[in-house]
N, C-alpha and C. Protein backbone atom coordinates (compact mmCIF):
# COMPACT_ATOMS: atom_id res chain seq x y z
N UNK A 1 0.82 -1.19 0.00
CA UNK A 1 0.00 0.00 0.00
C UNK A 1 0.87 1.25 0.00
N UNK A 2 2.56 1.17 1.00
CA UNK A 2 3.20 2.34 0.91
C UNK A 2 3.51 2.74 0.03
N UNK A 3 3.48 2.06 -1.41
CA UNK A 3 3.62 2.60 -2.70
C UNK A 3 2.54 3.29 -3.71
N UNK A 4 1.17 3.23 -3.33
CA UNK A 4 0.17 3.50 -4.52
C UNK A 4 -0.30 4.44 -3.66
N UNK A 5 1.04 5.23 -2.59
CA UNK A 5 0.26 6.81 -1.95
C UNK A 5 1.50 7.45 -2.03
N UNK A 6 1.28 8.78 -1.78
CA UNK A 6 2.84 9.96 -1.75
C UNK A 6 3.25 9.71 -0.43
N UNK A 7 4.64 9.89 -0.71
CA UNK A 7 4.87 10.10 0.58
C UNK A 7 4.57 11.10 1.94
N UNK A 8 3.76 12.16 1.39
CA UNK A 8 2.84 13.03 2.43
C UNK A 8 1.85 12.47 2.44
N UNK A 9 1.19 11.95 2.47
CA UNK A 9 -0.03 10.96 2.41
C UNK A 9 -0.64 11.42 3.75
N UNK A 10 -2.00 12.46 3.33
CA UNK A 10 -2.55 12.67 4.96
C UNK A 10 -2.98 10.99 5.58
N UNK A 11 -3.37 10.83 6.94
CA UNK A 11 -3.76 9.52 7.78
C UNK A 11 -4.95 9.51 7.21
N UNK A 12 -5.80 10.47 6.71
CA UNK A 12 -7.66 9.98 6.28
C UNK A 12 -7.31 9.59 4.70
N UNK A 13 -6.16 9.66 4.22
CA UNK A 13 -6.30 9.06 2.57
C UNK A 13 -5.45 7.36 3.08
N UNK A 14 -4.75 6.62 3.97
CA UNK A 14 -4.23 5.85 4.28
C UNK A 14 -5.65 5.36 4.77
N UNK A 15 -6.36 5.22 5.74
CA UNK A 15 -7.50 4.80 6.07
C UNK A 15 -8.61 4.52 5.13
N UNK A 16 -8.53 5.64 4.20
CA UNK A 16 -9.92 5.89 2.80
C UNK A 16 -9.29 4.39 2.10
N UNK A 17 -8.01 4.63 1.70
CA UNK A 17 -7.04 3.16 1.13
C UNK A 17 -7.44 2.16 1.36
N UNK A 18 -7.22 1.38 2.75
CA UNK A 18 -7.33 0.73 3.59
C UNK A 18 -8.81 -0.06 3.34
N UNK A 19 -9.46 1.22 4.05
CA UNK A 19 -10.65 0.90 3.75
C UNK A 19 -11.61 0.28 2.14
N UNK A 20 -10.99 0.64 1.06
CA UNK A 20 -10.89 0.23 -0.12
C UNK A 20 -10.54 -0.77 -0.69
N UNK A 21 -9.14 -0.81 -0.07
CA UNK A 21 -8.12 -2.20 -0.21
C UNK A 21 -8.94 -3.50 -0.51
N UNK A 22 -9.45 -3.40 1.47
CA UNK A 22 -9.37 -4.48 1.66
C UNK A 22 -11.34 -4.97 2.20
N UNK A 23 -12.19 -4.19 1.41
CA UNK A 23 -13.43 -4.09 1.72
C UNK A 23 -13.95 -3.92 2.73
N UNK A 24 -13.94 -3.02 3.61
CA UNK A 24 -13.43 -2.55 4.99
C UNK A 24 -15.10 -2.45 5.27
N UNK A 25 -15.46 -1.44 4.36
CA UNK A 25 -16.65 -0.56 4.86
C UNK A 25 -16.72 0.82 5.18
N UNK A 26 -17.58 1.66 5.81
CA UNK A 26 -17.19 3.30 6.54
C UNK A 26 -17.06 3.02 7.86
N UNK A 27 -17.14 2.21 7.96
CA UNK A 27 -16.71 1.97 10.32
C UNK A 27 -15.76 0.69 9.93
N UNK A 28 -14.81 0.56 10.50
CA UNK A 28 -13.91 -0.59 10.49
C UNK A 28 -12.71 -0.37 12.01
N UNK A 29 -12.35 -1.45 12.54
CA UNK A 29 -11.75 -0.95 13.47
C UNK A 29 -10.58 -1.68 13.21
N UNK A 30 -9.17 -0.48 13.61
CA UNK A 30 -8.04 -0.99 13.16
C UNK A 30 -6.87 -1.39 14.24
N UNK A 31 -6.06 -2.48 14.38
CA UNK A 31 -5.48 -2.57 15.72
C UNK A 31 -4.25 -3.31 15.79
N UNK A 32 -3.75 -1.83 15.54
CA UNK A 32 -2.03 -1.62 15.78
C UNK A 32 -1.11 -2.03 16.66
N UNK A 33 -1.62 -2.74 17.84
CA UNK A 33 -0.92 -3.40 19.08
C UNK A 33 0.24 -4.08 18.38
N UNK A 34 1.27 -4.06 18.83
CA UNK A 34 1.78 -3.04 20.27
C UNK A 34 2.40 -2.11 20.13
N UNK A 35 1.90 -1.25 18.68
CA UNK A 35 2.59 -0.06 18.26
C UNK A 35 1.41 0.65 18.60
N UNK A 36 0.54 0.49 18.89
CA UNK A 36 -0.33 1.86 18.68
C UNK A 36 -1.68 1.19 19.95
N UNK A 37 -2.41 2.23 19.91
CA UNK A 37 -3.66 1.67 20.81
C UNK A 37 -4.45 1.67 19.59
N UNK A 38 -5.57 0.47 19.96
CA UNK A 38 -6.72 0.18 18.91
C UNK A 38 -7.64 1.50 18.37
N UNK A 39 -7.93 1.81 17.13
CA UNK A 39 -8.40 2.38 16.93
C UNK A 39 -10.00 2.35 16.14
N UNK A 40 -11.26 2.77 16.26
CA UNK A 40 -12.39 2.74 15.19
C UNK A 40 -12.82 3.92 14.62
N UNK A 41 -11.94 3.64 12.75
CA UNK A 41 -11.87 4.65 11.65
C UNK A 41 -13.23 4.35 11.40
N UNK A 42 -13.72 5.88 11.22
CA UNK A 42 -14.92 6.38 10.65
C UNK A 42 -15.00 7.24 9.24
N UNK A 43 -15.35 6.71 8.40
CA UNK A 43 -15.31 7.36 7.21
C UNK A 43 -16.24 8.06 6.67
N UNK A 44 -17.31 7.49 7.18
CA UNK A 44 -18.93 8.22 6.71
C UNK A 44 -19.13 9.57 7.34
N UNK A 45 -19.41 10.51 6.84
CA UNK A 45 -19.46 11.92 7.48
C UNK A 45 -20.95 11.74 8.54
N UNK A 46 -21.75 11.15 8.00
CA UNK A 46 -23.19 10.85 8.51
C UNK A 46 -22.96 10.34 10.17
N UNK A 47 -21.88 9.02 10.06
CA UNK A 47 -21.69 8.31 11.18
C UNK A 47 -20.53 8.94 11.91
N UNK A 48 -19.76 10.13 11.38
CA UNK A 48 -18.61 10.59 12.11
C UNK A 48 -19.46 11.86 12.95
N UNK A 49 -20.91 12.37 12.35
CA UNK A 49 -21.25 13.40 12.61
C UNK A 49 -22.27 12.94 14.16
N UNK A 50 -22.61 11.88 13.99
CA UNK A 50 -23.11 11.13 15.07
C UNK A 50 -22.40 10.72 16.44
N UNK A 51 -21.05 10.50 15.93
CA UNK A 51 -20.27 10.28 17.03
C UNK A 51 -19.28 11.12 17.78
N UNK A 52 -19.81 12.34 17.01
CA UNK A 52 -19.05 13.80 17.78
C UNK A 52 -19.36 14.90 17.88
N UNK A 53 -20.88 15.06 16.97
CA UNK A 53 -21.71 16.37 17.19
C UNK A 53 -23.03 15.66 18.03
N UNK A 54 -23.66 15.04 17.39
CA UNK A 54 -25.24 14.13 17.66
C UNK A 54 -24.55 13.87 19.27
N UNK A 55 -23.79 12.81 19.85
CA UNK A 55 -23.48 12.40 21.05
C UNK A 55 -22.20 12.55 21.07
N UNK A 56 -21.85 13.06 22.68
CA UNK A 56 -20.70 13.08 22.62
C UNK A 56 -20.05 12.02 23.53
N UNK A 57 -19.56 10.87 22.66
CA UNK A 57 -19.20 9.88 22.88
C UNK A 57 -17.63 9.66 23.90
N UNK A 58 -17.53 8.99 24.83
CA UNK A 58 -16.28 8.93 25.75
C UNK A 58 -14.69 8.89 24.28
N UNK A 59 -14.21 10.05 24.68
CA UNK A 59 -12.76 9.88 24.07
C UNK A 59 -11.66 9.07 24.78
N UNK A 60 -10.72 8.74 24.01
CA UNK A 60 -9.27 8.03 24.54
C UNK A 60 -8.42 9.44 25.58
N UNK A 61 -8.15 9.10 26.26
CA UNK A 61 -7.22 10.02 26.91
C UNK A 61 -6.25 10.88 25.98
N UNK A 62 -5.80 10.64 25.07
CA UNK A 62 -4.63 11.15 24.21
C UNK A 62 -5.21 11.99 23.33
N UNK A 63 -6.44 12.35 23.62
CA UNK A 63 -6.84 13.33 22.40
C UNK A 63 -6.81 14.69 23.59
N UNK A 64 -6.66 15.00 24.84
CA UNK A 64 -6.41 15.85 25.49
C UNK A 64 -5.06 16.74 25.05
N UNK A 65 -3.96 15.35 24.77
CA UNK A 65 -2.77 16.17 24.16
C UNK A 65 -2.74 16.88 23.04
N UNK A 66 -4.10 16.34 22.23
CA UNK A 66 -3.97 16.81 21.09
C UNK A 66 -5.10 17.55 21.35
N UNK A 67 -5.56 18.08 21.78
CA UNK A 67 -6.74 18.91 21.70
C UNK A 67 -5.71 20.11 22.16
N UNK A 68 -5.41 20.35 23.56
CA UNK A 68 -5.54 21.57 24.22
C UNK A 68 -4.37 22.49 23.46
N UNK A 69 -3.15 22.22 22.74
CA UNK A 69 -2.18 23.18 21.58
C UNK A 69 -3.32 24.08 20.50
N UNK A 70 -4.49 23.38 20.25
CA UNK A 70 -5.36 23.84 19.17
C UNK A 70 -5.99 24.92 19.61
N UNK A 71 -6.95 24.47 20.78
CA UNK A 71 -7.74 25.17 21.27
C UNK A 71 -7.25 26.11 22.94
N UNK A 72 -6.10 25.76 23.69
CA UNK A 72 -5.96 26.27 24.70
C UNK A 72 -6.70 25.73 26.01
N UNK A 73 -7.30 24.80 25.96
CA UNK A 73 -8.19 24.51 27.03
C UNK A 73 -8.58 23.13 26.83
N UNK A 74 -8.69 22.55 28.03
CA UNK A 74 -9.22 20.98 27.55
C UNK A 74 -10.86 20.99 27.83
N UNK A 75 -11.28 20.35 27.08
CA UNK A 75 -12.90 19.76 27.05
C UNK A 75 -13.14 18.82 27.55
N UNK A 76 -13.86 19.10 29.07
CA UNK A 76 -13.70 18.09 29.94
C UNK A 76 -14.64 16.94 30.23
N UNK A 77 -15.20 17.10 28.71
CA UNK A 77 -16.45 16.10 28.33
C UNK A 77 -15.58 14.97 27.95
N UNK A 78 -14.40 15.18 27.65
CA UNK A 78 -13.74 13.50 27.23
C UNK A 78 -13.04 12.87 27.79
């Protein structure tokens, strides 16, 4: 797959891939152990819009790191 993308390759065109590849679907869950913590890629705007505007669903701890540089403040809904 590291070949039929650029090497800047944003993470949502590696996932869109992925998801293509290998008949994934728009929800598929992907799990990188013991490089990474498990993750469930959402591709559908419909079902991404559900799981972060519609409800706000429990986040992983590590999106705090990545939240509060953006915004200045953590959202202490996650």
């Amino acid at each position: 797959m590291k070949a039929k993308l650029p090497a800047d390759a944003h993470i949502n065109l590696v996932h869109a891939t992925l998801a293509r590849d290998y008949d994934l679907g728009p929800i598929y869950y992907l799990d990188l152990w013991p490089s990474l913590d498990s993750q469930v890629i959402v591709l559908d705007p419909v079902l991404a819009a559900q799981t972060t505007q519609l409800k706000n669903l429990p986040k992983h701890p590590m999106v705090r790191c990545a939240q509060f540089p953006q915004v200045e403040t953590y959202n202490h809904s996650v």
